[in-house]
C-alpha atoms as a PDB file:
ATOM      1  CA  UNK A   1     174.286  -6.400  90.749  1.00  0.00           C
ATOM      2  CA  UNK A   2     171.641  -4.269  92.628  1.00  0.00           C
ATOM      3  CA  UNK A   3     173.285  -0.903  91.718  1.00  0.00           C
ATOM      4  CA  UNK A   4     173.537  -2.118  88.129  1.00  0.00           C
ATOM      5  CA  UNK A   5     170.032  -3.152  87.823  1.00  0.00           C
ATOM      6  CA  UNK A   6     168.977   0.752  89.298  1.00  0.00           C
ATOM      7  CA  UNK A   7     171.239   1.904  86.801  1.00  0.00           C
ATOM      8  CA  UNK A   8     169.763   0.411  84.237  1.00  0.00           C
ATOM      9  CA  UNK A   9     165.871   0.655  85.262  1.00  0.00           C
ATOM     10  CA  UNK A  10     166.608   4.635  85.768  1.00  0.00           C
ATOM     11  CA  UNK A  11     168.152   4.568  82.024  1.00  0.00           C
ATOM     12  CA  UNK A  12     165.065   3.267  80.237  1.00  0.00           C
ATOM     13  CA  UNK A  13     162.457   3.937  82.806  1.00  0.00           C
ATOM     14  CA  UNK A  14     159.008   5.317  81.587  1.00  0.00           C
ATOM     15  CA  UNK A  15     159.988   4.941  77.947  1.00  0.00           C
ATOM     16  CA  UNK A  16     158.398   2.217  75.701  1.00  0.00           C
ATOM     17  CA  UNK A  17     160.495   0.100  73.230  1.00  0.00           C
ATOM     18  CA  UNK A  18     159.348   0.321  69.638  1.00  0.00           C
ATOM     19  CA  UNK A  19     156.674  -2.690  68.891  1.00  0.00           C
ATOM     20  CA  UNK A  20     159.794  -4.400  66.433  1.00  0.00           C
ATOM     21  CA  UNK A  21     161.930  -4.785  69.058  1.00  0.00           C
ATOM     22  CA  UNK A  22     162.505  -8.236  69.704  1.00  0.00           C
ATOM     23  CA  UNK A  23     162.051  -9.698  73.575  1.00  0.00           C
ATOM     24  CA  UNK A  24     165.959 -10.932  73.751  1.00  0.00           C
ATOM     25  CA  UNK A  25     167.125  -8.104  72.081  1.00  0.00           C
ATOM     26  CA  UNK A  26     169.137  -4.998  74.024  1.00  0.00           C
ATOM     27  CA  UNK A  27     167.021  -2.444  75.554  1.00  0.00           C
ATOM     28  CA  UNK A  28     166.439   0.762  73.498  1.00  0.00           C
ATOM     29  CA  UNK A  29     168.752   3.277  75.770  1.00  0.00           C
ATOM     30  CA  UNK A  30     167.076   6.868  75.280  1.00  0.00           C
ATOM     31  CA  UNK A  31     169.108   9.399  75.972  1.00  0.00           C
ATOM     32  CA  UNK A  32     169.027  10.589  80.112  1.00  0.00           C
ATOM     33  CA  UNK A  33     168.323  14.462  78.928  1.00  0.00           C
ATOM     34  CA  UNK A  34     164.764  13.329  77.989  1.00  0.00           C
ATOM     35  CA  UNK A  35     163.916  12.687  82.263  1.00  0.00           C
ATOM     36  CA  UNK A  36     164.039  15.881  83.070  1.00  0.00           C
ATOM     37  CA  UNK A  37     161.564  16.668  80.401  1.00  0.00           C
ATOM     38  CA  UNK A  38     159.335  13.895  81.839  1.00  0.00           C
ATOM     39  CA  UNK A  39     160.005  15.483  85.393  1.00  0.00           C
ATOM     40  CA  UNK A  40     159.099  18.989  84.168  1.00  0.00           C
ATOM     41  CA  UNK A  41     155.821  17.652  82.714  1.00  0.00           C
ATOM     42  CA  UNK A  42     155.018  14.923  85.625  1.00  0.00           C
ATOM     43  CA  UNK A  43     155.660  18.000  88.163  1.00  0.00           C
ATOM     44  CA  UNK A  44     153.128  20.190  86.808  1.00  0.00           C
ATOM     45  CA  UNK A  45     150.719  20.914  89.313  1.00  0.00           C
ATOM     46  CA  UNK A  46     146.683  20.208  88.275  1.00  0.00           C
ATOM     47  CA  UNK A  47     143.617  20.448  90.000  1.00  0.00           C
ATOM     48  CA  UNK A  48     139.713  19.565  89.477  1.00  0.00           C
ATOM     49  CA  UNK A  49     137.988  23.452  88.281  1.00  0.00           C
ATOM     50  CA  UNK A  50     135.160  22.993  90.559  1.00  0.00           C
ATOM     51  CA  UNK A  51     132.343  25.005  89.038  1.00  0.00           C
ATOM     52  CA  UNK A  52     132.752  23.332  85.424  1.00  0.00           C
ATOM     53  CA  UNK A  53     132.557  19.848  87.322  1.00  0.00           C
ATOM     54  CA  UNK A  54     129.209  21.152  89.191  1.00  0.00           C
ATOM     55  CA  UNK A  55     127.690  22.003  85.649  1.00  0.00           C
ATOM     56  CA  UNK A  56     128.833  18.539  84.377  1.00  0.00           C
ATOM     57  CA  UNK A  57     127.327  16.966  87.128  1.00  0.00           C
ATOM     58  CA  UNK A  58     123.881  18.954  86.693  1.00  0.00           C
ATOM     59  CA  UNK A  59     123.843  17.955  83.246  1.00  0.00           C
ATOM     60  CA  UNK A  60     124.878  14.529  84.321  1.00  0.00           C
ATOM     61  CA  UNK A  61     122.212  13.878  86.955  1.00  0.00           C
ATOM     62  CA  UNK A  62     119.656  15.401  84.313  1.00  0.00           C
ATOM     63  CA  UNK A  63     119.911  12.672  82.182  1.00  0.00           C
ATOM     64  CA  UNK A  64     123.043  14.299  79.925  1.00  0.00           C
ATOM     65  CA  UNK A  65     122.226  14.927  76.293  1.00  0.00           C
ATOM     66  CA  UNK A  66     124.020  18.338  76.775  1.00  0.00           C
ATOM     67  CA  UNK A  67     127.373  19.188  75.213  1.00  0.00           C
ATOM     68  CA  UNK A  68     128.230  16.125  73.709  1.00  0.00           C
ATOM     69  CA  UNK A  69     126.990  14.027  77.054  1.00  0.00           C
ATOM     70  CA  UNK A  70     125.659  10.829  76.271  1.00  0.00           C
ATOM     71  CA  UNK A  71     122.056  10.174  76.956  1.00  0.00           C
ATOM     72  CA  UNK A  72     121.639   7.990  80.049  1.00  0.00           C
ATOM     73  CA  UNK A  73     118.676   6.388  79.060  1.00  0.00           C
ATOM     74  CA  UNK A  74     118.472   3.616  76.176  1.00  0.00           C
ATOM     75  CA  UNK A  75     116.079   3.946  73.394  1.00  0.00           C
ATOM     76  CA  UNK A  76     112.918   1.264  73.912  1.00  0.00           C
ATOM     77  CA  UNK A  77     113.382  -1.612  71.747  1.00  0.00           C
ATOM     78  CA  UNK A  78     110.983  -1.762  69.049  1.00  0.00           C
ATOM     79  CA  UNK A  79     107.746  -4.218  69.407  1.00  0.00           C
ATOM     80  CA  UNK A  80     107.616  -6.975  67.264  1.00  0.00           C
ATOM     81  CA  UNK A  81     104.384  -6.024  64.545  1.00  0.00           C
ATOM     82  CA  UNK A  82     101.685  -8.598  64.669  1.00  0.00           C
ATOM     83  CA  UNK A  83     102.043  -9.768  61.249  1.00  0.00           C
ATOM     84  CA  UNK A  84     103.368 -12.978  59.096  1.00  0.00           C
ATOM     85  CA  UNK A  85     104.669 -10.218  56.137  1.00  0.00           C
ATOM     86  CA  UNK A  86     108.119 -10.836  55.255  1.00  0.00           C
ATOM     87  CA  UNK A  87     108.928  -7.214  54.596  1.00  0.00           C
ATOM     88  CA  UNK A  88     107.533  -6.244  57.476  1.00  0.00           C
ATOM     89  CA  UNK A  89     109.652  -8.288  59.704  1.00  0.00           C
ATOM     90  CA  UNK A  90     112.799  -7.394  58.055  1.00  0.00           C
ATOM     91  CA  UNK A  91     111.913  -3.983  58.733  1.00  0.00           C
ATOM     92  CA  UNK A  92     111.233  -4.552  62.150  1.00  0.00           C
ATOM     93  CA  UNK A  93     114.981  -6.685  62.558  1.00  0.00           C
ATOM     94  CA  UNK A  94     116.857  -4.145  60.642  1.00  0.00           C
ATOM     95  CA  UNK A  95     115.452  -1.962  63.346  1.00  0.00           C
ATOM     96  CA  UNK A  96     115.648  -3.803  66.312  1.00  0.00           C
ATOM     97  CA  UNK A  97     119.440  -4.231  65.298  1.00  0.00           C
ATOM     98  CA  UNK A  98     119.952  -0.308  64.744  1.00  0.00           C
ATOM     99  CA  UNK A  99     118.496   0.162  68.408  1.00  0.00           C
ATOM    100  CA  UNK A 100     120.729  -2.577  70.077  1.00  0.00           C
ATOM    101  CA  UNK A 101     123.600  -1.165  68.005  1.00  0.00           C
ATOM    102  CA  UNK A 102     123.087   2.759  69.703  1.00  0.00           C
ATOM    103  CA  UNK A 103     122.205   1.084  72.974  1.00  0.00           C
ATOM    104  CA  UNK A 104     125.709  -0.743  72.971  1.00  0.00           C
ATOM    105  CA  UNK A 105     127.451   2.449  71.980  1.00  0.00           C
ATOM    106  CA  UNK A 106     125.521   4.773  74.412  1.00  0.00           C
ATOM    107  CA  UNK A 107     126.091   1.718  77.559  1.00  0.00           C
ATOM    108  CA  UNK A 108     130.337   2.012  76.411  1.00  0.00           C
ATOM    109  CA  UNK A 109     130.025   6.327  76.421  1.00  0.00           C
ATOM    110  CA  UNK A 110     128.282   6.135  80.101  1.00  0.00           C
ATOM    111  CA  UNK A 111     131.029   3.839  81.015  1.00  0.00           C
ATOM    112  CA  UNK A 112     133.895   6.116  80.017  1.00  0.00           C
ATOM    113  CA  UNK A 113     131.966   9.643  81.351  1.00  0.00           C
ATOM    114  CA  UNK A 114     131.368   7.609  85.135  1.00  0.00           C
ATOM    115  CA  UNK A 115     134.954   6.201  85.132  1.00  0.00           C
ATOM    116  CA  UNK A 116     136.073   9.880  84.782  1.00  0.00           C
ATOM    117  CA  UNK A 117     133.506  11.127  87.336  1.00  0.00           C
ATOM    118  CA  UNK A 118     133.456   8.652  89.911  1.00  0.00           C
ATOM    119  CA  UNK A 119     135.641   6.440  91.881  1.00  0.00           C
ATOM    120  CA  UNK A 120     135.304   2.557  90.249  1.00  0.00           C
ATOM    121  CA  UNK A 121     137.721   1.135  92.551  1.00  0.00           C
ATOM    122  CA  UNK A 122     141.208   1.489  93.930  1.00  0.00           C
ATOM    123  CA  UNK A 123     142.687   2.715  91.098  1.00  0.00           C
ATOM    124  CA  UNK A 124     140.186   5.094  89.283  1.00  0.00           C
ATOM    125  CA  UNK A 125     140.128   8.044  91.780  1.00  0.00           C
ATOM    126  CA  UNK A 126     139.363  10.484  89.544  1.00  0.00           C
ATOM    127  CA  UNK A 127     136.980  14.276  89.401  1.00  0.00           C
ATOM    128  CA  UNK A 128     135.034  13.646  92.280  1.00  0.00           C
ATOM    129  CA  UNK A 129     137.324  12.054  94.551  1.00  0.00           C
ATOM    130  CA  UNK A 130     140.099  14.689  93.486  1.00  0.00           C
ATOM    131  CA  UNK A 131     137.825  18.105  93.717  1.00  0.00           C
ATOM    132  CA  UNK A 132     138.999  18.832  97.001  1.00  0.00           C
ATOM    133  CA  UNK A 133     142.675  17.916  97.030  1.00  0.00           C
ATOM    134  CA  UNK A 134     144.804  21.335  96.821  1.00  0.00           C
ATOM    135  CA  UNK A 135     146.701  19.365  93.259  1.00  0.00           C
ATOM    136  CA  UNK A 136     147.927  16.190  91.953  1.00  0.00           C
ATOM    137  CA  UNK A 137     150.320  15.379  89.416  1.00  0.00           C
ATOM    138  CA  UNK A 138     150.171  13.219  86.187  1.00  0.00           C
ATOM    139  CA  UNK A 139     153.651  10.949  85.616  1.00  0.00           C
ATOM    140  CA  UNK A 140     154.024  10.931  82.141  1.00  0.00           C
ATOM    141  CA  UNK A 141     156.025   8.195  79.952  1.00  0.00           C
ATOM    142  CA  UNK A 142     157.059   8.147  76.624  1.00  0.00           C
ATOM    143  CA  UNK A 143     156.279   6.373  73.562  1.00  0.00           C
ATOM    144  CA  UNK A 144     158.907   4.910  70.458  1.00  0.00           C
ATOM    145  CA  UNK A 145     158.315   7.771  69.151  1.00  0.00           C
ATOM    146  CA  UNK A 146     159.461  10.295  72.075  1.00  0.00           C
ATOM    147  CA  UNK A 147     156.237  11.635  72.420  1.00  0.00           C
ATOM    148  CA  UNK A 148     155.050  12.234  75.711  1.00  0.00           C
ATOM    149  CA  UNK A 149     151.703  10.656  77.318  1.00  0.00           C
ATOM    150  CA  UNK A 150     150.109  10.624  80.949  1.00  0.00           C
ATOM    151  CA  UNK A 151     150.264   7.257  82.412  1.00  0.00           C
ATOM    152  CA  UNK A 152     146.723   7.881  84.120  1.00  0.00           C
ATOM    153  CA  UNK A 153     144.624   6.714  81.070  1.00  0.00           C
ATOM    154  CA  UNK A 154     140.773   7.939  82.257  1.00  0.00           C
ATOM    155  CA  UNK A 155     141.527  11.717  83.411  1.00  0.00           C
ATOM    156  CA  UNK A 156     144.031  13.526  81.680  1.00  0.00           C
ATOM    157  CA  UNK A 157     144.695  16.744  79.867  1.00  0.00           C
ATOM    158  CA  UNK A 158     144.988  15.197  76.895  1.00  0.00           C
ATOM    159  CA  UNK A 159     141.922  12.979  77.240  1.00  0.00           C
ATOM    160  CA  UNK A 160     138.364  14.442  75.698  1.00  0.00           C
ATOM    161  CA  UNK A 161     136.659  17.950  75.887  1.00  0.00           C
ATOM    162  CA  UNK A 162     135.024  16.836  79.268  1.00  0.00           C
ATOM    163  CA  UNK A 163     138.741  15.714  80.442  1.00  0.00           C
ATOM    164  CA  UNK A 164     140.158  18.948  79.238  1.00  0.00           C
ATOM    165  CA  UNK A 165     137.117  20.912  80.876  1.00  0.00           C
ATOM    166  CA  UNK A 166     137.709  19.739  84.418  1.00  0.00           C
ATOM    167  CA  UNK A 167     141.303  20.231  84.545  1.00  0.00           C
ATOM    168  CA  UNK A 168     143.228  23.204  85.594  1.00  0.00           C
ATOM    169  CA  UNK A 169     146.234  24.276  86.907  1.00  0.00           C
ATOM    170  CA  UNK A 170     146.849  24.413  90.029  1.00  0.00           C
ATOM    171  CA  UNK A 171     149.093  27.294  90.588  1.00  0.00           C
ATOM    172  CA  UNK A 172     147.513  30.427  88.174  1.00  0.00           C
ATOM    173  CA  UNK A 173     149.471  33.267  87.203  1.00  0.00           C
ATOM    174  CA  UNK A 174     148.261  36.732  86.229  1.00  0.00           C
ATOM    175  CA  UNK A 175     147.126  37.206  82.711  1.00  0.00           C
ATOM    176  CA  UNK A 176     149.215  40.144  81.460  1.00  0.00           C
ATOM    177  CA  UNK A 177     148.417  41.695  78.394  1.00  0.00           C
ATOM    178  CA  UNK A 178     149.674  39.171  76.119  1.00  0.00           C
ATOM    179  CA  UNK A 179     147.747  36.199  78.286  1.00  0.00           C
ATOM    180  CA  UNK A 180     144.602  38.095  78.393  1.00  0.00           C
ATOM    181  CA  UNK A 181     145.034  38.156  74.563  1.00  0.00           C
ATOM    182  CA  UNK A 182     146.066  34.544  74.175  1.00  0.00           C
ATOM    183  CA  UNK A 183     142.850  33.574  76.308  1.00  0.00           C
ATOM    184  CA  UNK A 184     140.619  35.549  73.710  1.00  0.00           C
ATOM    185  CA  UNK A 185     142.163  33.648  70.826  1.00  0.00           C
ATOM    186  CA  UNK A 186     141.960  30.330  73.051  1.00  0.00           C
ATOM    187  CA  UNK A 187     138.304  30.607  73.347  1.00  0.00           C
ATOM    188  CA  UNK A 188     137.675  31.328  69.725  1.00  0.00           C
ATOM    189  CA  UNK A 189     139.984  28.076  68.592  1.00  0.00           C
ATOM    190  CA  UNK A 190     137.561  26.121  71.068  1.00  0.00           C
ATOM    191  CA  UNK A 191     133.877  27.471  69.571  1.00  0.00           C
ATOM    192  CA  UNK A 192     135.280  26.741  66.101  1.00  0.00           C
ATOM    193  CA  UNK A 193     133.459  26.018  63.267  1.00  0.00           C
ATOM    194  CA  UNK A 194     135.764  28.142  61.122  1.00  0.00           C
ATOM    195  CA  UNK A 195     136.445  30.468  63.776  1.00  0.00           C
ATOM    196  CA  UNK A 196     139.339  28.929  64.589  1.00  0.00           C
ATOM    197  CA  UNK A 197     140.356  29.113  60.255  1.00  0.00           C
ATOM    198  CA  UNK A 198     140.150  32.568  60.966  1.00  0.00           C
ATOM    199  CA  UNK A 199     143.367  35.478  61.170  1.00  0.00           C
ATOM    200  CA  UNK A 200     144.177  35.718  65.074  1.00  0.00           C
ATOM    201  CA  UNK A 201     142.766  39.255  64.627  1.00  0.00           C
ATOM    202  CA  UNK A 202     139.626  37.533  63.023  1.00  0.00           C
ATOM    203  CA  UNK A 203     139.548  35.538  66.536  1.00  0.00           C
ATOM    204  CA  UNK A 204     140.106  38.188  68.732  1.00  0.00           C
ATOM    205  CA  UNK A 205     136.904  39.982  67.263  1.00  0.00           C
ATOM    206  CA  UNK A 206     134.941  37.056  67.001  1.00  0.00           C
ATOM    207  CA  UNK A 207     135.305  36.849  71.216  1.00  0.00           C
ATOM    208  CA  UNK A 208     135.069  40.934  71.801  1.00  0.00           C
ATOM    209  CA  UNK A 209     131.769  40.692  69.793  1.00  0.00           C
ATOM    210  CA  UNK A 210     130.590  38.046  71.930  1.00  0.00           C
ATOM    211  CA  UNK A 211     131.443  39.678  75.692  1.00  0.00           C
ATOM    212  CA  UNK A 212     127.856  39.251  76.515  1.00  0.00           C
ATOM    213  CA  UNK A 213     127.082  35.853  75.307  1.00  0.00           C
ATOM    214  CA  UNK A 214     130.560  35.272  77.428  1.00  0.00           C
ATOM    215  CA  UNK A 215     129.926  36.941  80.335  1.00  0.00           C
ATOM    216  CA  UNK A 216     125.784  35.003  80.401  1.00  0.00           C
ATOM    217  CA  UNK A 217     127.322  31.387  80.102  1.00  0.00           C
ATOM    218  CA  UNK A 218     129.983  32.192  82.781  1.00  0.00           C
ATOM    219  CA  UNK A 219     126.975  33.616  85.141  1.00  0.00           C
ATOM    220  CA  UNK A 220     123.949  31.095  83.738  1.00  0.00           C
ATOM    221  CA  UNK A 221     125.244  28.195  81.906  1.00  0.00           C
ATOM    222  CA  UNK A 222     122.246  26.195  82.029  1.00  0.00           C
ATOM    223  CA  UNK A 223     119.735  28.716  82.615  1.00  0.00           C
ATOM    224  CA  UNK A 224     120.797  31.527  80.365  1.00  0.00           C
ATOM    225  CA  UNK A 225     121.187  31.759  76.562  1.00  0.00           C
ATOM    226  CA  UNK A 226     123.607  28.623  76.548  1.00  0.00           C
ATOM    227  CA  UNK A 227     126.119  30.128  74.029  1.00  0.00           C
ATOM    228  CA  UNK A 228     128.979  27.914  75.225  1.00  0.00           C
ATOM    229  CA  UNK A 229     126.813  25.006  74.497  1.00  0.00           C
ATOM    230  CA  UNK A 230     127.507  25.502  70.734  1.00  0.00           C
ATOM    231  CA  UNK A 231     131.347  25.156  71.098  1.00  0.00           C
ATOM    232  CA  UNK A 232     133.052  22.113  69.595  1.00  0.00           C
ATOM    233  CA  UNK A 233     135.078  22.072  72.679  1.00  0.00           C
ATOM    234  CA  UNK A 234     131.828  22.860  75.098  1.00  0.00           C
ATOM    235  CA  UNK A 235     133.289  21.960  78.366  1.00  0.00           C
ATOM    236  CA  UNK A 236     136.503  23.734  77.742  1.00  0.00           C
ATOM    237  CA  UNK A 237     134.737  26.869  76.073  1.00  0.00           C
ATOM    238  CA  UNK A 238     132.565  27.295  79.603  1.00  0.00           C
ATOM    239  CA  UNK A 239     135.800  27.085  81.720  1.00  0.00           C
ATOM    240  CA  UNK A 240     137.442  30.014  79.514  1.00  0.00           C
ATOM    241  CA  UNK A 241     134.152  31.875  79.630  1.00  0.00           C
ATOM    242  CA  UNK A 242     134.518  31.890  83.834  1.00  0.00           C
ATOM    243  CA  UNK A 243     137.997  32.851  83.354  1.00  0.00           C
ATOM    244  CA  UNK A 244     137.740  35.457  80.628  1.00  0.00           C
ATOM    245  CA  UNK A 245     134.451  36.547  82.880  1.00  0.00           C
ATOM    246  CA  UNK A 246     136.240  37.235  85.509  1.00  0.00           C
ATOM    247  CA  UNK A 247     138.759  39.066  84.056  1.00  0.00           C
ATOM    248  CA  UNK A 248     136.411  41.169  81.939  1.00  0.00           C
ATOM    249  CA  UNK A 249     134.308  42.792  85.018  1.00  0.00           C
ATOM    250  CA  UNK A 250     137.652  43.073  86.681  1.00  0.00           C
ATOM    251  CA  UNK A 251     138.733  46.754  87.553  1.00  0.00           C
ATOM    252  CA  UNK A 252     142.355  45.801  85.811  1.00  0.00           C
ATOM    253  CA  UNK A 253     141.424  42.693  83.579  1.00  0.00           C
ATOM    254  CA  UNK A 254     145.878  41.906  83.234  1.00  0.00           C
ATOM    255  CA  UNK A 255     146.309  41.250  87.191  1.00  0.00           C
ATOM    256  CA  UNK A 256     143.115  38.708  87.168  1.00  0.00           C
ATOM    257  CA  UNK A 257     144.809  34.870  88.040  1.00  0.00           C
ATOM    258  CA  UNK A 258     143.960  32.487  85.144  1.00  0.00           C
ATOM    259  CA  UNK A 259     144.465  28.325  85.628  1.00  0.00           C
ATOM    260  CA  UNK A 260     143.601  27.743  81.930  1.00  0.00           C
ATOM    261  CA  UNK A 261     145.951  25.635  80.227  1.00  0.00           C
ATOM    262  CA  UNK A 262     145.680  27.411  76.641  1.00  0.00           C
ATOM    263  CA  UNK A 263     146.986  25.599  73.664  1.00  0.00           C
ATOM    264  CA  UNK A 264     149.010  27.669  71.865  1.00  0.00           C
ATOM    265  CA  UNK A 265     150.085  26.146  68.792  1.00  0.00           C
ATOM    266  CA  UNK A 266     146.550  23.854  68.416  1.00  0.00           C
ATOM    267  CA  UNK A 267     146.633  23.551  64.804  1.00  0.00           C
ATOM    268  CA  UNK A 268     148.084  20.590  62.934  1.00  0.00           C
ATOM    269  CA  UNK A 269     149.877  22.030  59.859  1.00  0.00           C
ATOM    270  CA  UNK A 270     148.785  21.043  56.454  1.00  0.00           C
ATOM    271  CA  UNK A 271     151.539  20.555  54.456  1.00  0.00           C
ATOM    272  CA  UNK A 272     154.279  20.632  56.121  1.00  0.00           C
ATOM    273  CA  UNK A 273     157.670  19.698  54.108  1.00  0.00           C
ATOM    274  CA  UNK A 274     155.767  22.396  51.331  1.00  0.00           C
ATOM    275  CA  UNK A 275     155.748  24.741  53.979  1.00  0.00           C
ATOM    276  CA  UNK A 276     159.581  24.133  54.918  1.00  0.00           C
ATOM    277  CA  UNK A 277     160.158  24.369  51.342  1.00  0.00           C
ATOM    278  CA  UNK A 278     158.202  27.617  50.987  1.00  0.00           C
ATOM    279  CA  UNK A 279     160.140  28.891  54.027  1.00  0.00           C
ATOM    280  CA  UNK A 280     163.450  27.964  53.237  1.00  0.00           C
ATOM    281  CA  UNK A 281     163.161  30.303  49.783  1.00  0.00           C
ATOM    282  CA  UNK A 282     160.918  32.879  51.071  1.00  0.00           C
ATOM    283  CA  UNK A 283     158.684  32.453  48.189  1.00  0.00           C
ATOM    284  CA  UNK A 284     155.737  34.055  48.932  1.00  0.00           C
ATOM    285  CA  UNK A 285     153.064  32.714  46.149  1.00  0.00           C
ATOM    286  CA  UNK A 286     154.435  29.577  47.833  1.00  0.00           C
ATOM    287  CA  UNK A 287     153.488  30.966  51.566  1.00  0.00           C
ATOM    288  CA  UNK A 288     150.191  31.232  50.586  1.00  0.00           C
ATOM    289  CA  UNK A 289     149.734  28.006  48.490  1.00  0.00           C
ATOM    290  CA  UNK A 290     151.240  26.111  51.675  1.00  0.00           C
ATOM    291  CA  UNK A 291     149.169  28.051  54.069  1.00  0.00           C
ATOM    292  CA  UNK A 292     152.077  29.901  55.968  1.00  0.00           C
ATOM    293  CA  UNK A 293     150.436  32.870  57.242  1.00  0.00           C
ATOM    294  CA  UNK A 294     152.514  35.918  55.768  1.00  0.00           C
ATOM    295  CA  UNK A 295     152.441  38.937  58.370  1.00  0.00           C
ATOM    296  CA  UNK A 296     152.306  41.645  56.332  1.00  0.00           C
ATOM    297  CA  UNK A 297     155.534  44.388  57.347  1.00  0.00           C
ATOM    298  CA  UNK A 298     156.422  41.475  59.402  1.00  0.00           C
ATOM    299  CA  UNK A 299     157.900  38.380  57.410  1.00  0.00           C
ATOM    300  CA  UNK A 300     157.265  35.405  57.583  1.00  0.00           C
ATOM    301  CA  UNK A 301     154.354  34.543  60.664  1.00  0.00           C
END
């Protein structure tokens, strides 16, 4: 009975049953190739990147308000006006109700930035506890769906931009030529706001216009022009600024070790049984209509 019960807990471990699935029914069996995907992903090395955690931290102690940080002060509730006028009063409620409201919100965002910066209790050991361990790992389980998740549910690389930020790998690799390229593009997808709409040659000059702003917020991110501040992604545009920094001043830029996990394939696609469609009968109006980027000598992209 033992041996059967192992059996069965290896067969269905780490994968959830879809919500419709009764309590007495039979388990949903996956099928056993799907582990070693979940023990490629929950073997991956990762490690706290130091220097963005310091700048968090500085911004943090500050008082935050920087790159998305939540203020760590509440806004003073409004005093009550001396005064028996109806609209008045209402005013004054409407607005001591707004001010509550924010307060709530900005008391539940200082909860969720110190449970991923400081250590809560046995289980939340998380940036600051983890800064000086060589790596950790994430086990990872899987949904109805078969998508993939990190059990941790405070620090993870697919948490927020601060998450994302102060998480590297462990174990870099050199850049190459193609990686030092991919970084370029990585950083441009990050700043956004239509950058990353642009053609990956529109990305790539967007960053090699911007090596200086680059190289000041790797060198001075709070004290120089703050260019990585007005990233969508700030956190994870500063960490790819260090990175691409270092490689940039480097005497051979390809050899320079990069931890940066960079998202290749970040967009979401917009249309996407058109685009199979379009792609099936290589109808180019169609490519266009359905967004399919059409390399030019090259296909389809």
């Amino acid at each position: 009975v033992g041996s059967r019960l192992i059996e069965l807990l290896m067969e269905t471990a780490f994968i959830h049953p879809p919500v419709s699935q009764s309590a007495d029914g039979p388990p949903d069996i996956r099928p056993a190739f799907r582990h070693s995907a979940l023990d490629t992903l929950g073997s991956t090395k990762w490690r706290v990147n130091k220097r963005v955690l310091s700048i968090v931290d500085r911004i943090w102690s500050s008082g935050g308000r920087l790159a998305d940080l939540v203020d760590r002060e509440d806004i003073p509730l409004p005093e009550k006006p001396d005064t028996e006028d109806e609209s008045e009063l209402r005013k004054w409620k409407w607005k001591m109700r707004s001010v509550k409201k924010e307060n709530s919100e900005r008391h539940s965002q200082r909860c969720d930035v110190e449970l991923k910066l400081t250590v809560r209790s046995f289980y939340h050991c998380v940036a600051r506890k983890m800064k000086d361990e060589e790596g950790f790992y994430y086990p990872h389980n899987l949904d109805f769906r078969g998508r993939a998740y990190p059990m941790h549910p405070y620090l993870n690389h697919l948490g927020s931009d601060l998450c994302r930020g102060i998480l590297e790998f462990a174990e870099g690799r050199p850049l190459g030529k193609s990686g030092l390229r991919w970084l370029k593009i990585h950083l441009a997808n990050l700043y956004a706001g239509g950058v990353d709409k642009l053609s990956y040659d529109g990305r790539l000059a967007f960053t090699e216009n911007h090596v200086e702003d680059i190289l000041d917020s790797a060198d001075r991110p709070l004290d120089g022009r703050r260019w990585w501040l007005g990233a969508e992604d700030p956190f994870q545009c500063l960490a790819v600024c260090i990175n691409l920094a270092e490689a940039l001043q480097s005497s051979s830029p390809e050899t320079t070790i990069s931890h940066i996990p960079v998202h290749q394939l970040s967009e979401d696609g917009s249309c996407n049984g058109l685009q199979h469609y379009a792609a099936l009968g290589r109808d180019r109006v169609q490519f266009f209509l359905s967004d399919v980027l059409v390399l030019v000598g090259h296909g389809i992209g």
